[in-house]
N, C-alpha and C. Protein backbone atom coordinates (compact mmCIF):
# COMPACT_ATOMS: atom_id res chain seq x y z
N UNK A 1 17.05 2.03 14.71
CA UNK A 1 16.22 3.13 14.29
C UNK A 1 14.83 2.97 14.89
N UNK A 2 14.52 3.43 15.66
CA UNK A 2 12.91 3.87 16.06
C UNK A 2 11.45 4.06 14.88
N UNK A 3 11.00 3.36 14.70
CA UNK A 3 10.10 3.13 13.96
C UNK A 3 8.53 3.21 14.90
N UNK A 4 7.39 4.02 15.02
CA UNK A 4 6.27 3.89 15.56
C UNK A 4 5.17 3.84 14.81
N UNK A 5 4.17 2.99 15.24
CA UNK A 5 3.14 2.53 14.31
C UNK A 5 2.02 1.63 14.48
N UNK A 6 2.01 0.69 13.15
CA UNK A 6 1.05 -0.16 12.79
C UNK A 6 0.87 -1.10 13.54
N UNK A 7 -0.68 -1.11 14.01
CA UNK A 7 -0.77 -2.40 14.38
C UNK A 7 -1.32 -3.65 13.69
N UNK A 8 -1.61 -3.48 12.26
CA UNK A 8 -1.79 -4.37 11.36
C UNK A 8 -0.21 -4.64 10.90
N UNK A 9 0.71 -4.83 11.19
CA UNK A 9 2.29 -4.97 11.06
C UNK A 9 2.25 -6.50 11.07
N UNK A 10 1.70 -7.06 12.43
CA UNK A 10 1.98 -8.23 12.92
C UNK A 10 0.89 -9.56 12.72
N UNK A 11 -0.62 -8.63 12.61
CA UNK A 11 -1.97 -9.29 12.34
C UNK A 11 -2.10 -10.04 11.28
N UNK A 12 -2.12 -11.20 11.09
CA UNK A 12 -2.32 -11.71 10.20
C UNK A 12 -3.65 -11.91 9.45
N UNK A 13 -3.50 -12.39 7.93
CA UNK A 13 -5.02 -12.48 7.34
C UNK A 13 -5.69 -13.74 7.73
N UNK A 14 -6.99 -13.85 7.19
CA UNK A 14 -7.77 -14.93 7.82
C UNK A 14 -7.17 -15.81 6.79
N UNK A 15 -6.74 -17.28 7.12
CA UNK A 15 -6.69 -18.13 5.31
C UNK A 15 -8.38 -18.49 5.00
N UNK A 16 -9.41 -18.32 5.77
CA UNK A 16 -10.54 -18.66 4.87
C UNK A 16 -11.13 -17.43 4.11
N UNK A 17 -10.23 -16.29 4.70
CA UNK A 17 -10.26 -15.02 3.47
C UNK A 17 -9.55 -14.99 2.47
N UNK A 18 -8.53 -15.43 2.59
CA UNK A 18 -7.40 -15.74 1.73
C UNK A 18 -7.73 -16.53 0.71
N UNK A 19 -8.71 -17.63 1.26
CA UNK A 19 -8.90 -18.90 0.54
C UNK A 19 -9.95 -18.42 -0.52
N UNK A 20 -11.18 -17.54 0.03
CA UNK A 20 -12.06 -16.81 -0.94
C UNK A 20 -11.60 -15.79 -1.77
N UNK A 21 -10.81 -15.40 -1.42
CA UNK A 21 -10.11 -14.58 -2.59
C UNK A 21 -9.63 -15.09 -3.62
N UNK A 22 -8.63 -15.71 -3.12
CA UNK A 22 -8.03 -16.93 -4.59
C UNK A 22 -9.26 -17.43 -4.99
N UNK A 23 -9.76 -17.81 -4.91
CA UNK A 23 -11.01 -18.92 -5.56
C UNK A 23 -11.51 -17.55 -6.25
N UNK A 24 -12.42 -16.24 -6.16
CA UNK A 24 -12.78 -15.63 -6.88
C UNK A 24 -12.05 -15.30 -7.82
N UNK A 25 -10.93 -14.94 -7.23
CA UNK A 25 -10.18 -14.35 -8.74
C UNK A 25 -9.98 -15.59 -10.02
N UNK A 26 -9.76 -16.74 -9.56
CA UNK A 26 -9.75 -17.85 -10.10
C UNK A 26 -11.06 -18.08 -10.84
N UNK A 27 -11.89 -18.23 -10.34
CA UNK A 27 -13.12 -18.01 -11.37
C UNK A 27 -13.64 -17.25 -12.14
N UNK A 28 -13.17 -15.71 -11.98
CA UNK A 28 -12.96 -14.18 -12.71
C UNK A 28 -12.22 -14.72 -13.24
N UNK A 29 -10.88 -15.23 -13.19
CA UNK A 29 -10.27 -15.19 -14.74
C UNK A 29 -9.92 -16.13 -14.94
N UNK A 30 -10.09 -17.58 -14.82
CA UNK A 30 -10.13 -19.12 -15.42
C UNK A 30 -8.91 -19.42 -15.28
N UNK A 31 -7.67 -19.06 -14.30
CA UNK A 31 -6.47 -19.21 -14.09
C UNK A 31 -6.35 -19.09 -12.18
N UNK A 32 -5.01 -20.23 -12.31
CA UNK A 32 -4.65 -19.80 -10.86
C UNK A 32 -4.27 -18.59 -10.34
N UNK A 33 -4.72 -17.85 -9.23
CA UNK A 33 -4.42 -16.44 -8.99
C UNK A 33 -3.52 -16.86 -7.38
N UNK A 34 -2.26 -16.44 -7.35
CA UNK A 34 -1.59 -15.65 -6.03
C UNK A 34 -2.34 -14.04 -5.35
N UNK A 35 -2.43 -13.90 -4.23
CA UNK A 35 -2.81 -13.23 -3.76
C UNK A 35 -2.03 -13.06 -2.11
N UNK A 36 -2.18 -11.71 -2.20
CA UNK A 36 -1.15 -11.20 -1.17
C UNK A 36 -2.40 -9.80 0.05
N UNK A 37 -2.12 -10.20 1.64
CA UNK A 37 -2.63 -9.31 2.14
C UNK A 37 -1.94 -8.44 2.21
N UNK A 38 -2.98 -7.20 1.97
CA UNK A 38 -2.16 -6.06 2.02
C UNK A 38 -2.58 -4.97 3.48
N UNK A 39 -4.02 -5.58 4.00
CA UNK A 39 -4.70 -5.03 5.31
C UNK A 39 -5.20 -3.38 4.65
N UNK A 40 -5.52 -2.72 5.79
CA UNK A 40 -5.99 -1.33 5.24
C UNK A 40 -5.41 -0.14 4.83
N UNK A 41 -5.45 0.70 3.74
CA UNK A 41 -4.48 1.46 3.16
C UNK A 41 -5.23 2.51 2.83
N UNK A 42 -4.23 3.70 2.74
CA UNK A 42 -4.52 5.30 2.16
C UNK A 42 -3.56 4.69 0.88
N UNK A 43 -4.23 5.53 -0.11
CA UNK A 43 -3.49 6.01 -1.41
C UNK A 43 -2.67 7.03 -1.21
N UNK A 44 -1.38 7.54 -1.82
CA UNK A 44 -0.92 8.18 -1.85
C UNK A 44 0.01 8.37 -3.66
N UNK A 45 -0.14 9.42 -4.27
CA UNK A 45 0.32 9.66 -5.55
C UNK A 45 1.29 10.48 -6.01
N UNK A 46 1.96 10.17 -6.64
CA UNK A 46 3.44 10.64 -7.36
C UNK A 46 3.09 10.88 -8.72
N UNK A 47 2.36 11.96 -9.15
CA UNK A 47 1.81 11.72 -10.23
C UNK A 47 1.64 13.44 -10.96
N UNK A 48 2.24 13.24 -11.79
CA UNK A 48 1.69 15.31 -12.16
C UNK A 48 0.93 15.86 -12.55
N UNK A 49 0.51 16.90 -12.08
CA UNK A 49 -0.96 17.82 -11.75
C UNK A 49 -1.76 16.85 -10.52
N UNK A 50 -1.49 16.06 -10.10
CA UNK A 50 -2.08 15.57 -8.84
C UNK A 50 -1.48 15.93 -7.14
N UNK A 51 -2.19 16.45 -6.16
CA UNK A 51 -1.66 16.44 -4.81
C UNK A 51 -1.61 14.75 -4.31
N UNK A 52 -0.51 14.75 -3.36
CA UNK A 52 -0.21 13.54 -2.86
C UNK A 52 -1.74 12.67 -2.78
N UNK A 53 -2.69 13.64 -2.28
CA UNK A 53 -4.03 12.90 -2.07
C UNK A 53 -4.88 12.19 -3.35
N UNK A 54 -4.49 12.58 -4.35
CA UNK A 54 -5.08 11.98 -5.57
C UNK A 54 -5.79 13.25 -6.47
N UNK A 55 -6.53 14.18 -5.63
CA UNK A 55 -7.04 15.54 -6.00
C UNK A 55 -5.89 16.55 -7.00
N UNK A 56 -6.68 17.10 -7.95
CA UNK A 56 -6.08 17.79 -8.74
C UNK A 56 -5.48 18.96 -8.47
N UNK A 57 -4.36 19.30 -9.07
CA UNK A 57 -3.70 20.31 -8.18
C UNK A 57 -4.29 21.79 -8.73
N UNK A 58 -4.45 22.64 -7.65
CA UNK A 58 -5.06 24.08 -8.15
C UNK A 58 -4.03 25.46 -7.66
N UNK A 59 -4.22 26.39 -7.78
CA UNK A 59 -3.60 27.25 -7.17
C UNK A 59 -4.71 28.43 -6.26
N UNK A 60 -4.75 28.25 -5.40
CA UNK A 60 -5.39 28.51 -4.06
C UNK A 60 -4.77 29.35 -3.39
N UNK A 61 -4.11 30.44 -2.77
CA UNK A 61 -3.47 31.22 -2.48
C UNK A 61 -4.01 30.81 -0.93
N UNK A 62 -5.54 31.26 -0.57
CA UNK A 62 -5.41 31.35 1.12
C UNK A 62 -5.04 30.01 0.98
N UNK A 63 -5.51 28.86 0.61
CA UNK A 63 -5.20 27.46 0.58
C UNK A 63 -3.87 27.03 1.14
N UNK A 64 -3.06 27.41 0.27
CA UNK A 64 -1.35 27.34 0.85
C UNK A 64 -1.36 28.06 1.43
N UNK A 65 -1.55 29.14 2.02
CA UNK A 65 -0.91 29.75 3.40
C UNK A 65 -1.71 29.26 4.30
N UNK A 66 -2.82 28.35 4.58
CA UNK A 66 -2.94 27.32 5.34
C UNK A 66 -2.62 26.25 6.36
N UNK A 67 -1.82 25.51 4.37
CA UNK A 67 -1.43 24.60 4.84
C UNK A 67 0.08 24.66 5.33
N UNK A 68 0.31 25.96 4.77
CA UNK A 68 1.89 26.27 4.94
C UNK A 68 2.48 26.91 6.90
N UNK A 69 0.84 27.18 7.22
CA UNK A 69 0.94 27.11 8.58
C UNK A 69 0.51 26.19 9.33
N UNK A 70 0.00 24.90 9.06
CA UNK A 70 -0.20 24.11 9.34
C UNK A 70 1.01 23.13 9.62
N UNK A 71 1.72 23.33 8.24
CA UNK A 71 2.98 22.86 8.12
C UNK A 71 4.07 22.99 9.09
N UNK A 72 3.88 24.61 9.44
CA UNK A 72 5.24 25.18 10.12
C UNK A 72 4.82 24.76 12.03
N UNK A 73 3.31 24.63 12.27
CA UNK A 73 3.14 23.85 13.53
C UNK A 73 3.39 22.23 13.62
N UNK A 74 3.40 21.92 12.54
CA UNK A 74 3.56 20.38 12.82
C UNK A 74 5.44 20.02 12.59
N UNK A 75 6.26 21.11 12.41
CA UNK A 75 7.72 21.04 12.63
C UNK A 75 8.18 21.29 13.82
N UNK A 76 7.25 22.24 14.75
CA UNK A 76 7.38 22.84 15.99
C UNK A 76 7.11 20.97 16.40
N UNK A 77 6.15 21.06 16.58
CA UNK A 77 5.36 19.79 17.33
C UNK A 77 6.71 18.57 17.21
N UNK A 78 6.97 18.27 16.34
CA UNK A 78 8.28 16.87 15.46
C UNK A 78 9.53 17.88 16.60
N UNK A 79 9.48 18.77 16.54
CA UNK A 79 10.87 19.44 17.54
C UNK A 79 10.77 19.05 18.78
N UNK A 80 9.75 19.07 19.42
CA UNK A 80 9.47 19.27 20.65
C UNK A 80 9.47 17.64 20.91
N UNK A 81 8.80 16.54 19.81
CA UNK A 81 8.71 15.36 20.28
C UNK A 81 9.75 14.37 19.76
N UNK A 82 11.41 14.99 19.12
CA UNK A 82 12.27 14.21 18.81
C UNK A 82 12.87 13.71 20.14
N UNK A 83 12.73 14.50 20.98
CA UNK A 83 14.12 14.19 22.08
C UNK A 83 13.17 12.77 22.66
N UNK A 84 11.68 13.24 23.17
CA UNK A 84 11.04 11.82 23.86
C UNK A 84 11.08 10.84 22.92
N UNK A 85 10.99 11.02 21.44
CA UNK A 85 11.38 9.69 20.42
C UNK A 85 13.21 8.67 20.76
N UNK A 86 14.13 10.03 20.68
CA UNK A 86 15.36 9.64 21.40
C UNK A 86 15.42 8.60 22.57
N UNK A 87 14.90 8.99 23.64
CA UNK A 87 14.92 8.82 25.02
C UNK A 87 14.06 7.38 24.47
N UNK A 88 13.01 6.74 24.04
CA UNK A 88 12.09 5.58 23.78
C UNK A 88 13.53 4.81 22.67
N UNK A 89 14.42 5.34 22.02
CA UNK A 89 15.45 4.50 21.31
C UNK A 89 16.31 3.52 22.54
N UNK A 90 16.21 4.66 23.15
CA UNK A 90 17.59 3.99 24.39
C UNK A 90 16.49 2.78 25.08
N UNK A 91 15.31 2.76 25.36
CA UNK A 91 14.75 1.75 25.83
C UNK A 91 14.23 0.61 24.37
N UNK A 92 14.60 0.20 23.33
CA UNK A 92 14.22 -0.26 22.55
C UNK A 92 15.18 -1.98 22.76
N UNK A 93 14.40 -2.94 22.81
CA UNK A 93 15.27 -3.99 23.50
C UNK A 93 15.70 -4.91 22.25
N UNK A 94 15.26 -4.33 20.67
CA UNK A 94 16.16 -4.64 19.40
C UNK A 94 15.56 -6.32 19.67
N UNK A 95 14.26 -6.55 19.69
CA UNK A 95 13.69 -7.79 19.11
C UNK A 95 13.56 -7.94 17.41
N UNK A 96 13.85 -6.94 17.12
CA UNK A 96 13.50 -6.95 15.18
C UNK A 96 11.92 -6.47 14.98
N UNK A 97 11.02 -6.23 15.89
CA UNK A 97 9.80 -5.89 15.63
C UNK A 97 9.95 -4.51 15.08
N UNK A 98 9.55 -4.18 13.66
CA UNK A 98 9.89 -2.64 12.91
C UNK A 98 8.15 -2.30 13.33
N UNK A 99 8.46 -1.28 13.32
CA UNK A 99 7.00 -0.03 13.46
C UNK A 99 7.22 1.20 12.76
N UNK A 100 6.37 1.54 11.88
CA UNK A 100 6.54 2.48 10.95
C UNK A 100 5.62 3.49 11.78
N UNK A 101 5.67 4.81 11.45
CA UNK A 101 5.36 6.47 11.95
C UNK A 101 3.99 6.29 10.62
N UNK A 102 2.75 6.75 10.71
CA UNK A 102 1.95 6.73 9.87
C UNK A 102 1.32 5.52 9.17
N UNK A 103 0.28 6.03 8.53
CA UNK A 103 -0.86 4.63 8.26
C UNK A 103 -0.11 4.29 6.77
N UNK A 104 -0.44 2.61 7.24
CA UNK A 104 0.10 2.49 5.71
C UNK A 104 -0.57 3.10 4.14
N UNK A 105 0.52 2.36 3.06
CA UNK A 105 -0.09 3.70 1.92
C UNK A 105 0.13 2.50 0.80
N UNK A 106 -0.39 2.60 -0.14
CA UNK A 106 -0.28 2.05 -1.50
C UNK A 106 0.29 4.09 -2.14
N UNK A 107 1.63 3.63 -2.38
CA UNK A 107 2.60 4.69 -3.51
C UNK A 107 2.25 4.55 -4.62
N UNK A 108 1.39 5.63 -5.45
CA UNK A 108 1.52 5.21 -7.17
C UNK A 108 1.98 6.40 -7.27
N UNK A 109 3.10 6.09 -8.35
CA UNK A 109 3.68 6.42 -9.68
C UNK A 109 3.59 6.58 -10.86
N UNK A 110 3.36 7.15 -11.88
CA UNK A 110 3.29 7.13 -12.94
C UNK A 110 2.90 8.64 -13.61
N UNK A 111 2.21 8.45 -14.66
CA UNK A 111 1.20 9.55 -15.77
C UNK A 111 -0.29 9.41 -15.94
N UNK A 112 -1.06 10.61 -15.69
CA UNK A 112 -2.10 10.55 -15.62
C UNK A 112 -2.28 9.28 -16.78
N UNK A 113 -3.67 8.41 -16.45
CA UNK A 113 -3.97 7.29 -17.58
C UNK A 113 -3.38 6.15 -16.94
N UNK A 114 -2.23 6.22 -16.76
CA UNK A 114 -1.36 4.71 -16.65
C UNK A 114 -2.43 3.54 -16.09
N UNK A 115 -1.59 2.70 -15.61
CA UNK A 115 -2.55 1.38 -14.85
C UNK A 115 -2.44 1.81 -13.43
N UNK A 116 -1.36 2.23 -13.07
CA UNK A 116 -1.29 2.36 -11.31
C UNK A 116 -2.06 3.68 -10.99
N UNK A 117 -2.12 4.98 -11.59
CA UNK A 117 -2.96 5.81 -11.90
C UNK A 117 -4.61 5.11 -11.15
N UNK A 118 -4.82 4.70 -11.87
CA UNK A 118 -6.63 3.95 -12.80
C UNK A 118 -6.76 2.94 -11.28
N UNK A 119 -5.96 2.05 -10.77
CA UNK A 119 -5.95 1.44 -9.66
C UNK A 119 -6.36 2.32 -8.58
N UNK A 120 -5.02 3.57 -8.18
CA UNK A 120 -5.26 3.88 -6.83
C UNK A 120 -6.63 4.86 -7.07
N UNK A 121 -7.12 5.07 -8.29
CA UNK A 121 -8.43 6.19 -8.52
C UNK A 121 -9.64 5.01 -7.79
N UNK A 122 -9.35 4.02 -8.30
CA UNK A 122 -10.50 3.35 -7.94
C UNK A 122 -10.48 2.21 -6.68
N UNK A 123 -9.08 2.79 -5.55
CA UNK A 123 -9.19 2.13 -4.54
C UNK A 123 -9.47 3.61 -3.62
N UNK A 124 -8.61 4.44 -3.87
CA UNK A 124 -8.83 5.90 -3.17
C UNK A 124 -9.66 5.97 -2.14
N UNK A 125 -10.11 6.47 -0.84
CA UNK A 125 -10.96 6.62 -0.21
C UNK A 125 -11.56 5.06 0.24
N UNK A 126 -11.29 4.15 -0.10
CA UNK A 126 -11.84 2.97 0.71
C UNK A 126 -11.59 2.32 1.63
N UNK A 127 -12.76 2.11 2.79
CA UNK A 127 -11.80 1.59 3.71
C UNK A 127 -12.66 0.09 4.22
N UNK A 128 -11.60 -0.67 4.45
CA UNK A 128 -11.22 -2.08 4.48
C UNK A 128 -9.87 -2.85 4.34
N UNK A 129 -9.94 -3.74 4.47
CA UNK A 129 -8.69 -4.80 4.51
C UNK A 129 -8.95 -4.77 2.40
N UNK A 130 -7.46 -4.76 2.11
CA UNK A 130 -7.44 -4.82 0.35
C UNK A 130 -6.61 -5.92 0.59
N UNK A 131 -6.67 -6.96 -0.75
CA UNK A 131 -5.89 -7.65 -1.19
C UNK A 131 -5.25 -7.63 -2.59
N UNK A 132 -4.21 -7.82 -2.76
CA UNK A 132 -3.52 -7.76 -3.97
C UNK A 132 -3.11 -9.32 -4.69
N UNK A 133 -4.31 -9.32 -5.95
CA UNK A 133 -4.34 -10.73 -6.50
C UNK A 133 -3.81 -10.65 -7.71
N UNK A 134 -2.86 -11.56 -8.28
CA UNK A 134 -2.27 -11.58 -9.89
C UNK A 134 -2.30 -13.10 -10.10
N UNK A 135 -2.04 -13.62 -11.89
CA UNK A 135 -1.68 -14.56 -11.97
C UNK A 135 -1.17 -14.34 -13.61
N UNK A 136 -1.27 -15.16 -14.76
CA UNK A 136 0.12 -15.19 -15.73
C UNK A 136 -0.37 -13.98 -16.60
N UNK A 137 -1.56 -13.70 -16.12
CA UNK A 137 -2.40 -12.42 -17.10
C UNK A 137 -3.22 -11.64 -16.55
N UNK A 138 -3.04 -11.75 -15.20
CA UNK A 138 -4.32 -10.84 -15.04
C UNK A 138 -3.67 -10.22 -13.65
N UNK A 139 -3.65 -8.69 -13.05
CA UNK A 139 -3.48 -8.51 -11.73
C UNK A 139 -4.71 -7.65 -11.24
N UNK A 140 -5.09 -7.74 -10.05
CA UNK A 140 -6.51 -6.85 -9.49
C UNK A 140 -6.27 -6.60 -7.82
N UNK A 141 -7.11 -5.79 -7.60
CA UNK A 141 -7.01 -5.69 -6.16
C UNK A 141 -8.33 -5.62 -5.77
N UNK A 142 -8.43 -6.57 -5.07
CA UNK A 142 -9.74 -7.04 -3.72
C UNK A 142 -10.33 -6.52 -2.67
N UNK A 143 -11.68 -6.57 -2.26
CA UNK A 143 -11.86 -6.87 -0.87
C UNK A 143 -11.97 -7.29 -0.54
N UNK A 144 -12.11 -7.51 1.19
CA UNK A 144 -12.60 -9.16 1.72
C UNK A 144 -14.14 -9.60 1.74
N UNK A 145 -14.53 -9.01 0.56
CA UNK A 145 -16.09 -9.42 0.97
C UNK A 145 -15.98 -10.65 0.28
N UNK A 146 -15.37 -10.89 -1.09
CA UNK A 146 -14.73 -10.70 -1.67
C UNK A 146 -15.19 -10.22 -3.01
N UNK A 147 -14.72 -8.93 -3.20
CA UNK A 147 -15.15 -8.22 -4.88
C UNK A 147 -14.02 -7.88 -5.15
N UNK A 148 -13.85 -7.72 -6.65
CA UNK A 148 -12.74 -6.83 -7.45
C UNK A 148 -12.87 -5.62 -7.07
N UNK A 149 -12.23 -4.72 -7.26
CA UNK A 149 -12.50 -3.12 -7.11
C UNK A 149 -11.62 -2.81 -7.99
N UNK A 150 -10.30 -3.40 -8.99
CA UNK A 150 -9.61 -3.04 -9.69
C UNK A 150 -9.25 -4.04 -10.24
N UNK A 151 -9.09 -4.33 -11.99
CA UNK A 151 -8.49 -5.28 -13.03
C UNK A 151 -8.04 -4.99 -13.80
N UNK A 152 -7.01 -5.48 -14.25
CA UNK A 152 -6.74 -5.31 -15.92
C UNK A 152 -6.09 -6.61 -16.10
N UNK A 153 -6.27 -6.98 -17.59
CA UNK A 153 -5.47 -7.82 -18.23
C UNK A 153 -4.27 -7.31 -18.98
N UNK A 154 -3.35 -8.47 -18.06
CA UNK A 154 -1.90 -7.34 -18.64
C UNK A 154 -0.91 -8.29 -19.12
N UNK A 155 -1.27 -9.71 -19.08
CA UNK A 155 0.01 -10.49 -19.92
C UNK A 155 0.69 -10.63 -19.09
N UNK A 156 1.82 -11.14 -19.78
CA UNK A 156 3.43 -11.30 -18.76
C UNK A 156 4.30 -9.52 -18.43
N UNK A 157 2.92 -8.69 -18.74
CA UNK A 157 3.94 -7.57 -18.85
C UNK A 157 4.39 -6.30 -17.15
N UNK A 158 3.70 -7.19 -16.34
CA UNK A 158 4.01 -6.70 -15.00
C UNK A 158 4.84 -7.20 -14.58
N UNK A 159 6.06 -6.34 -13.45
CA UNK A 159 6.44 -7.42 -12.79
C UNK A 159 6.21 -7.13 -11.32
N UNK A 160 6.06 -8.27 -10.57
CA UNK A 160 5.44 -8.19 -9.69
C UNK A 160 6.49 -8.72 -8.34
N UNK A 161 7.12 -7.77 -7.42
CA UNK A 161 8.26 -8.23 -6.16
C UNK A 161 7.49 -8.09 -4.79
N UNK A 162 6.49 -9.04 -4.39
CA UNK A 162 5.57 -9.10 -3.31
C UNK A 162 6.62 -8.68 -2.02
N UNK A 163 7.51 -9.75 -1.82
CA UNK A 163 8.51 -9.08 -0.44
C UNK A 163 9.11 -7.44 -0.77
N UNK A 164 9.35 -6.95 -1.93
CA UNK A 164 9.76 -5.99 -1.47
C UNK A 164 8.60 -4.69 -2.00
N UNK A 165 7.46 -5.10 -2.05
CA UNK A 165 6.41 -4.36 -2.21
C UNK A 165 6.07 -3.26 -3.11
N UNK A 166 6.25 -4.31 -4.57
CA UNK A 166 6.83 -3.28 -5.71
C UNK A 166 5.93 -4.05 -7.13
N UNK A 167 5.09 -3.43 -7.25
CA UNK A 167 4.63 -3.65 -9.09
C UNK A 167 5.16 -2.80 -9.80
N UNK A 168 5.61 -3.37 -11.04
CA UNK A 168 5.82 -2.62 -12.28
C UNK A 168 5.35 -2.49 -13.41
N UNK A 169 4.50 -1.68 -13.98
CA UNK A 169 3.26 -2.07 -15.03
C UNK A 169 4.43 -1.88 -16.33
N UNK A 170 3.45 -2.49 -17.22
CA UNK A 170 4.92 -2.01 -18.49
C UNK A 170 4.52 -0.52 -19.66
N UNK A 171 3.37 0.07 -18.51
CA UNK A 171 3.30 1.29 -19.52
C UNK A 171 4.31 2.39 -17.98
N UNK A 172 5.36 1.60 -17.65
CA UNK A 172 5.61 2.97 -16.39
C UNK A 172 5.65 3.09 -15.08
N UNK A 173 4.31 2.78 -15.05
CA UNK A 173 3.95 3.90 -13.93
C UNK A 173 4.26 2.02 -12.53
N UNK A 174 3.81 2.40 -11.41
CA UNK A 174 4.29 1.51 -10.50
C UNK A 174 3.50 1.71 -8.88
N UNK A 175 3.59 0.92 -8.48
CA UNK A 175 2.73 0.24 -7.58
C UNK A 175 3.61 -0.05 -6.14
N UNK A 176 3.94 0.96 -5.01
CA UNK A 176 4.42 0.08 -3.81
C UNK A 176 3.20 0.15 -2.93
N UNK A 177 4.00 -0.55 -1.91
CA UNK A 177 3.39 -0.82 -0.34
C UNK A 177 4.16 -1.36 0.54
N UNK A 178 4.09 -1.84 1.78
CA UNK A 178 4.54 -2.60 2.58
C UNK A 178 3.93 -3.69 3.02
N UNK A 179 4.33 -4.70 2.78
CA UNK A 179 3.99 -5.97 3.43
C UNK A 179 3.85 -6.35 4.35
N UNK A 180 2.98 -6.72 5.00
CA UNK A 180 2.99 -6.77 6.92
C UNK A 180 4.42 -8.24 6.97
N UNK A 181 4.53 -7.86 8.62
CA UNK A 181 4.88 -8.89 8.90
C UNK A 181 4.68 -10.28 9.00
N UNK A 182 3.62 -10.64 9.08
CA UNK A 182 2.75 -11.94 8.71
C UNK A 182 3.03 -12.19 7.33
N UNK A 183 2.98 -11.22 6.54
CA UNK A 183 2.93 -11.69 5.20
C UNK A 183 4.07 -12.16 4.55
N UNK A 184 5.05 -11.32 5.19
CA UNK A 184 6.51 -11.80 5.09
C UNK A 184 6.97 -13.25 5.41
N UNK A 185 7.17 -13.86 6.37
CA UNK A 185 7.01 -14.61 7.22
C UNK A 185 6.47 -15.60 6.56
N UNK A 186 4.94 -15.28 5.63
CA UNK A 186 4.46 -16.21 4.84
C UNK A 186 4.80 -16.40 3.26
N UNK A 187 5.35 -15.19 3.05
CA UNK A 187 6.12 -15.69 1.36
C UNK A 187 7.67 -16.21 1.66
N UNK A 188 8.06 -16.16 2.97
CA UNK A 188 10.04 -16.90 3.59
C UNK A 188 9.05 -17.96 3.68
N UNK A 189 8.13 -18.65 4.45
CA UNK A 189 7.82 -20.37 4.22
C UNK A 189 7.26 -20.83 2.90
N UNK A 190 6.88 -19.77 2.06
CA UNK A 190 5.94 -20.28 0.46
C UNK A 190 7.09 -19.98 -0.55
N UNK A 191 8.55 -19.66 -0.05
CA UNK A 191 9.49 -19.62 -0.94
C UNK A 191 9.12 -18.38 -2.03
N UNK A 192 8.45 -17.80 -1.70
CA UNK A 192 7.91 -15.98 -2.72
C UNK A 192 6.92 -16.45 -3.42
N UNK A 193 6.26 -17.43 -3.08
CA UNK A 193 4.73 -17.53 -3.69
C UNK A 193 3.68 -17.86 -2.83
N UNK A 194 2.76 -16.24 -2.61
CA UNK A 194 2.15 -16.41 -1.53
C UNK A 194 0.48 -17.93 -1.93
């Protein structure tokens, strides 16, 4: 399958960023913290009365016929550029290097309120390398300066599947992404503890 994309896929994080991260969160919350790169991300939301973008949904009439022609050129455009996507399959020499179509995304899920909600509100619009830090009570997401930008104390009640890029809060709502390749690579040698 033809996959085109990221070039943060393969880039790995710094470990003396890595290393400042853990240590902050560790001193924010008096426990050992795991922490996972996640590199730079759009939000994207599954959430009702919200547009994918996080913005509240309205009813706009010229608005959608807009975007609804906006829409119907960017199917023309995907028509016209499947066959040269085709033709780049047949030259694909199947090293295992995946490349995804579009910038990566942190997926939330849930109900207005939830925790994954309240997260992507207050990562939304930022741009930088994020990290994703947890430990037996606490999960947050980082920057590399290194600051919090998102916390809660949540107990044993998340669960948290770093390789397959999946939080689960226990009011619901839920948390993906994709894991670069580096990162992978580094929770197969840390045995799933980055």
């Amino acid at each position: 399958m033809l996959r085109l994309g990221f070039w943060w896929r393969r880039r790995p994080a710094s470990e003396e960023v890595r290393e400042a991260v853990r240590m902050h969160c560790a001193r924010a919350w008096r426990e050992y913290a795991a922490v996972l790169y996640l590199g730079p991300q759009i939000v994207s939301y599954d959430v009702p009365g919200r547009r994918p973008d996080g913005t509240p949904r309205r009813r706009q009439v010229l608005r959608w016929m807009g975007r609804l022609g906006l829409r119907a050129a960017a199917v023309v455009l995907g028509i016209v550029l499947l066959p040269v996507a085709l033709v780049a399959e047949l030259f694909d020499n199947g090293d295992g290097d995946s490349w995804v179509l579009g910038a990566p995304e942190l997926s939330i899920t849930g109900l207005p309120g939830t925790r994954a909600v309240d997260l992507g509100d207050r990562v939304r619009g930022r741009r930088g390398e994020l990290w994703l830090a947890w430990s037996s009570t606490w999960i947050g997401v980082l920057s590399s300066e290194p600051r919090i930008l998102w916390q809660a104390q949540t107990g044993s009640a998340q669960d948290i599947v770093p390789a397959a890029g999946a939080v689960d809060f226990a009011d619901g709502s839920s948390l993906g992404f994709v894991p670069s390749l580096a990162e992978l690579d580094r929770l197969r040698e840390t045995a799933g503890r980055p």
